[in-house]
C-alpha atoms as a PDB file:
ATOM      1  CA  UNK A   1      15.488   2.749 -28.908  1.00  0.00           C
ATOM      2  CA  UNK A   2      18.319   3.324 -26.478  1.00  0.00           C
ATOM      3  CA  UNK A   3      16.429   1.277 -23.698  1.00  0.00           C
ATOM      4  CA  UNK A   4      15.897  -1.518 -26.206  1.00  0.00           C
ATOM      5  CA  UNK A   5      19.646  -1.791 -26.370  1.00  0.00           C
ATOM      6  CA  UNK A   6      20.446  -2.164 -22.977  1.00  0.00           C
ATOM      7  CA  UNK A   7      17.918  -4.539 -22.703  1.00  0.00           C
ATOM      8  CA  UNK A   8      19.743  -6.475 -25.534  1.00  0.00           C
ATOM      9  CA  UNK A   9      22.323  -5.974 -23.716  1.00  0.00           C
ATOM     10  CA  UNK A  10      21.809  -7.046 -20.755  1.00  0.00           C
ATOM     11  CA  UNK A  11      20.620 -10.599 -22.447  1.00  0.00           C
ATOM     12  CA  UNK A  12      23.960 -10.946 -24.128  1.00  0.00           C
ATOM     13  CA  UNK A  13      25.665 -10.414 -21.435  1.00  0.00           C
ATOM     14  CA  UNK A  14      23.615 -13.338 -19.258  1.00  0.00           C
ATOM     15  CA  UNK A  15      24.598 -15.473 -22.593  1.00  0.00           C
ATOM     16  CA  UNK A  16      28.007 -14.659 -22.572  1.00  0.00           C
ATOM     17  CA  UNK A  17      29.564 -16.554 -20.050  1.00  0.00           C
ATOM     18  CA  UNK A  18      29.696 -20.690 -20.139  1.00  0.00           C
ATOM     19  CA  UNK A  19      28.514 -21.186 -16.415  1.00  0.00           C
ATOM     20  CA  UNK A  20      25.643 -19.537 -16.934  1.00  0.00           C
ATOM     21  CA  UNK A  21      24.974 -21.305 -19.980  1.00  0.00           C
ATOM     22  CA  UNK A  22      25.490 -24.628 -18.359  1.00  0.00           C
ATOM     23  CA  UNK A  23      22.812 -23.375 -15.656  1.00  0.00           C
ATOM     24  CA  UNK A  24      20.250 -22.822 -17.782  1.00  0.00           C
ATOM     25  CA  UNK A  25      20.933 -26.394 -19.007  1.00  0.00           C
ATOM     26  CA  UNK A  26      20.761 -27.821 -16.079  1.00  0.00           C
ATOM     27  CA  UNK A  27      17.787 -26.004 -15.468  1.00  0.00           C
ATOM     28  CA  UNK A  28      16.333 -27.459 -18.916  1.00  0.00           C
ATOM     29  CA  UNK A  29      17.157 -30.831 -17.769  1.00  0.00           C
ATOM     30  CA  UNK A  30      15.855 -30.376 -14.311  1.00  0.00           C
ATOM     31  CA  UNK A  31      13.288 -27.991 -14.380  1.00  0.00           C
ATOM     32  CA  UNK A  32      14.107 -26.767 -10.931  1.00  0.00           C
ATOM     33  CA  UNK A  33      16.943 -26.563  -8.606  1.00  0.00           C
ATOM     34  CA  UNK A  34      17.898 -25.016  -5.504  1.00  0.00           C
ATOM     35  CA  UNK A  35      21.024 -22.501  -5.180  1.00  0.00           C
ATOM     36  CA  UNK A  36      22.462 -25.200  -3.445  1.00  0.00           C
ATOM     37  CA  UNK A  37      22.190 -27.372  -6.009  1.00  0.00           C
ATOM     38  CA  UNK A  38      23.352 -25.516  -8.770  1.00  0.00           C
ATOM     39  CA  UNK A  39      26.547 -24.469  -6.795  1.00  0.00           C
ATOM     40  CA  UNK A  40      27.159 -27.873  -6.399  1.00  0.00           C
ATOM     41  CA  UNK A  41      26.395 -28.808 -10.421  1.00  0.00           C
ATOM     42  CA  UNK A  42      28.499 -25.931 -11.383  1.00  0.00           C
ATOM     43  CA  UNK A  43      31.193 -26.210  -8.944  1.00  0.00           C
ATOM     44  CA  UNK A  44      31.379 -22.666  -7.440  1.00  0.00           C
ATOM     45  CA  UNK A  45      30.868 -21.667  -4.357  1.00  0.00           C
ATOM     46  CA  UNK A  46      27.110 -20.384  -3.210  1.00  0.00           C
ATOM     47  CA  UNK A  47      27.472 -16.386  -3.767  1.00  0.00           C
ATOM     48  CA  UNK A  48      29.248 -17.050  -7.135  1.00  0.00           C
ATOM     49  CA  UNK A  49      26.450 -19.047  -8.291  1.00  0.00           C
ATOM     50  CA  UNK A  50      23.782 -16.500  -6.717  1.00  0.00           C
ATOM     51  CA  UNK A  51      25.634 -13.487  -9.000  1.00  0.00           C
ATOM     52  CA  UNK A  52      25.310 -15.778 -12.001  1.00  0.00           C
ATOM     53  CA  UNK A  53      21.876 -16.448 -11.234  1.00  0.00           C
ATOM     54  CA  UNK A  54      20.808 -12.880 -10.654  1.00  0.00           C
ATOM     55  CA  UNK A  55      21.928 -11.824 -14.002  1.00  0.00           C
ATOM     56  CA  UNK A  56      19.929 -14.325 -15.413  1.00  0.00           C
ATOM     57  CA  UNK A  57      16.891 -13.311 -13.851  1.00  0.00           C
ATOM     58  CA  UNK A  58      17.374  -9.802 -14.577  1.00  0.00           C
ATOM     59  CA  UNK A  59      18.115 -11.012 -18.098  1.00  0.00           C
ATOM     60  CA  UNK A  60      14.551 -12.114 -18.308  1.00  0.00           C
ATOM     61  CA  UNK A  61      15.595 -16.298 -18.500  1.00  0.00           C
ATOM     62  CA  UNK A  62      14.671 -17.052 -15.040  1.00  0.00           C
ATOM     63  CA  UNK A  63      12.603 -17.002 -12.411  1.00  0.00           C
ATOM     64  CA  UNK A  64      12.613 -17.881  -8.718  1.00  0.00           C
ATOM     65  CA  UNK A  65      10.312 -19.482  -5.370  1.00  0.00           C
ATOM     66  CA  UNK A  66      11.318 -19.489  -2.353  1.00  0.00           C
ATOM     67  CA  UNK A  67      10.244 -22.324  -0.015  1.00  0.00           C
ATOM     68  CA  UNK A  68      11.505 -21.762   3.340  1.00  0.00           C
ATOM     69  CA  UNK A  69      15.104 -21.507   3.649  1.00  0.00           C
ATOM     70  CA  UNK A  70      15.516 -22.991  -0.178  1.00  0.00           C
ATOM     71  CA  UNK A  71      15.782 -20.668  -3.234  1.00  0.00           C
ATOM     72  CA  UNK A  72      14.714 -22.724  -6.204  1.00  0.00           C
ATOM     73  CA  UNK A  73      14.836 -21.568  -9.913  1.00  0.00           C
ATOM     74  CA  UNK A  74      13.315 -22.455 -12.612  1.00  0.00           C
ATOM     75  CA  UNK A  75      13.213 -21.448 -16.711  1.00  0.00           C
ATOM     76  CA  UNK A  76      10.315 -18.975 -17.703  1.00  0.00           C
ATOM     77  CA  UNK A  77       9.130 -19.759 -20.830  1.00  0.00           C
ATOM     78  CA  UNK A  78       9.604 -17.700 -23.960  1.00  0.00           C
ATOM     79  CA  UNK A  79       7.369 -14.614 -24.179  1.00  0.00           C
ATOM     80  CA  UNK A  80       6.312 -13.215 -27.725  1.00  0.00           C
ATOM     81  CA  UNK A  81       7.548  -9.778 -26.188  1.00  0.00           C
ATOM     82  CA  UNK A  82      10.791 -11.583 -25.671  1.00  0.00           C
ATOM     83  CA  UNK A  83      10.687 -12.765 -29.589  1.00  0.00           C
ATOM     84  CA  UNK A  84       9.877  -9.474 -30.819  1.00  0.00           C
ATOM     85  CA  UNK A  85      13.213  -7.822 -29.415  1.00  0.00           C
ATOM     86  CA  UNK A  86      15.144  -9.848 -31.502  1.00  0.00           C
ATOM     87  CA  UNK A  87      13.153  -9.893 -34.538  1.00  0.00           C
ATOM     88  CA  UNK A  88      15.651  -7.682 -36.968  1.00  0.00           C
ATOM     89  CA  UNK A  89      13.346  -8.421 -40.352  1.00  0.00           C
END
């Protein structure tokens, strides 16, 4: 149960904050962007963006391929597992 929290947790948290909302919009719109990119979308410099981007993939909402030099991300799509941990009925 505790572990189930945190994991809530941990996805609130990646929700909680309006940059990384407006990433994963972005990332709706664009289906994938480099860090690059999205520092420049978001106005922030590259490591700020990176942090905000980490905690998205560790929330579960992301994903990410590297092609040489270029870290692109892109939105995984929603898992019944990921349904289920919010399903409070």
């Amino acid at each position: 149960m505790l572990s189930e929290l945190r994991e809530q947790e941990i996805i609130f948290k990646a929700l909680a904050n309006h940059r990384r909302l407006s990433l994963l919009a972005y990332l709706k719109h664009r289906k994938r962007a480099s860090v690059g990119e999205l520092a420049a979308h978001l106005k922030l410099s590259f490591g700020a963006t990176s942090r905000h981007l980490s905690l998205l993939v560790r929330a579960g909402f992301l994903d990410s391929e590297q092609k040489g030099l270029q870290v692109y991300y892109y939105i995984l799509p929603v898992t019944g597992r990921f349904k289920a941990r919010f399903d409070i009925c």
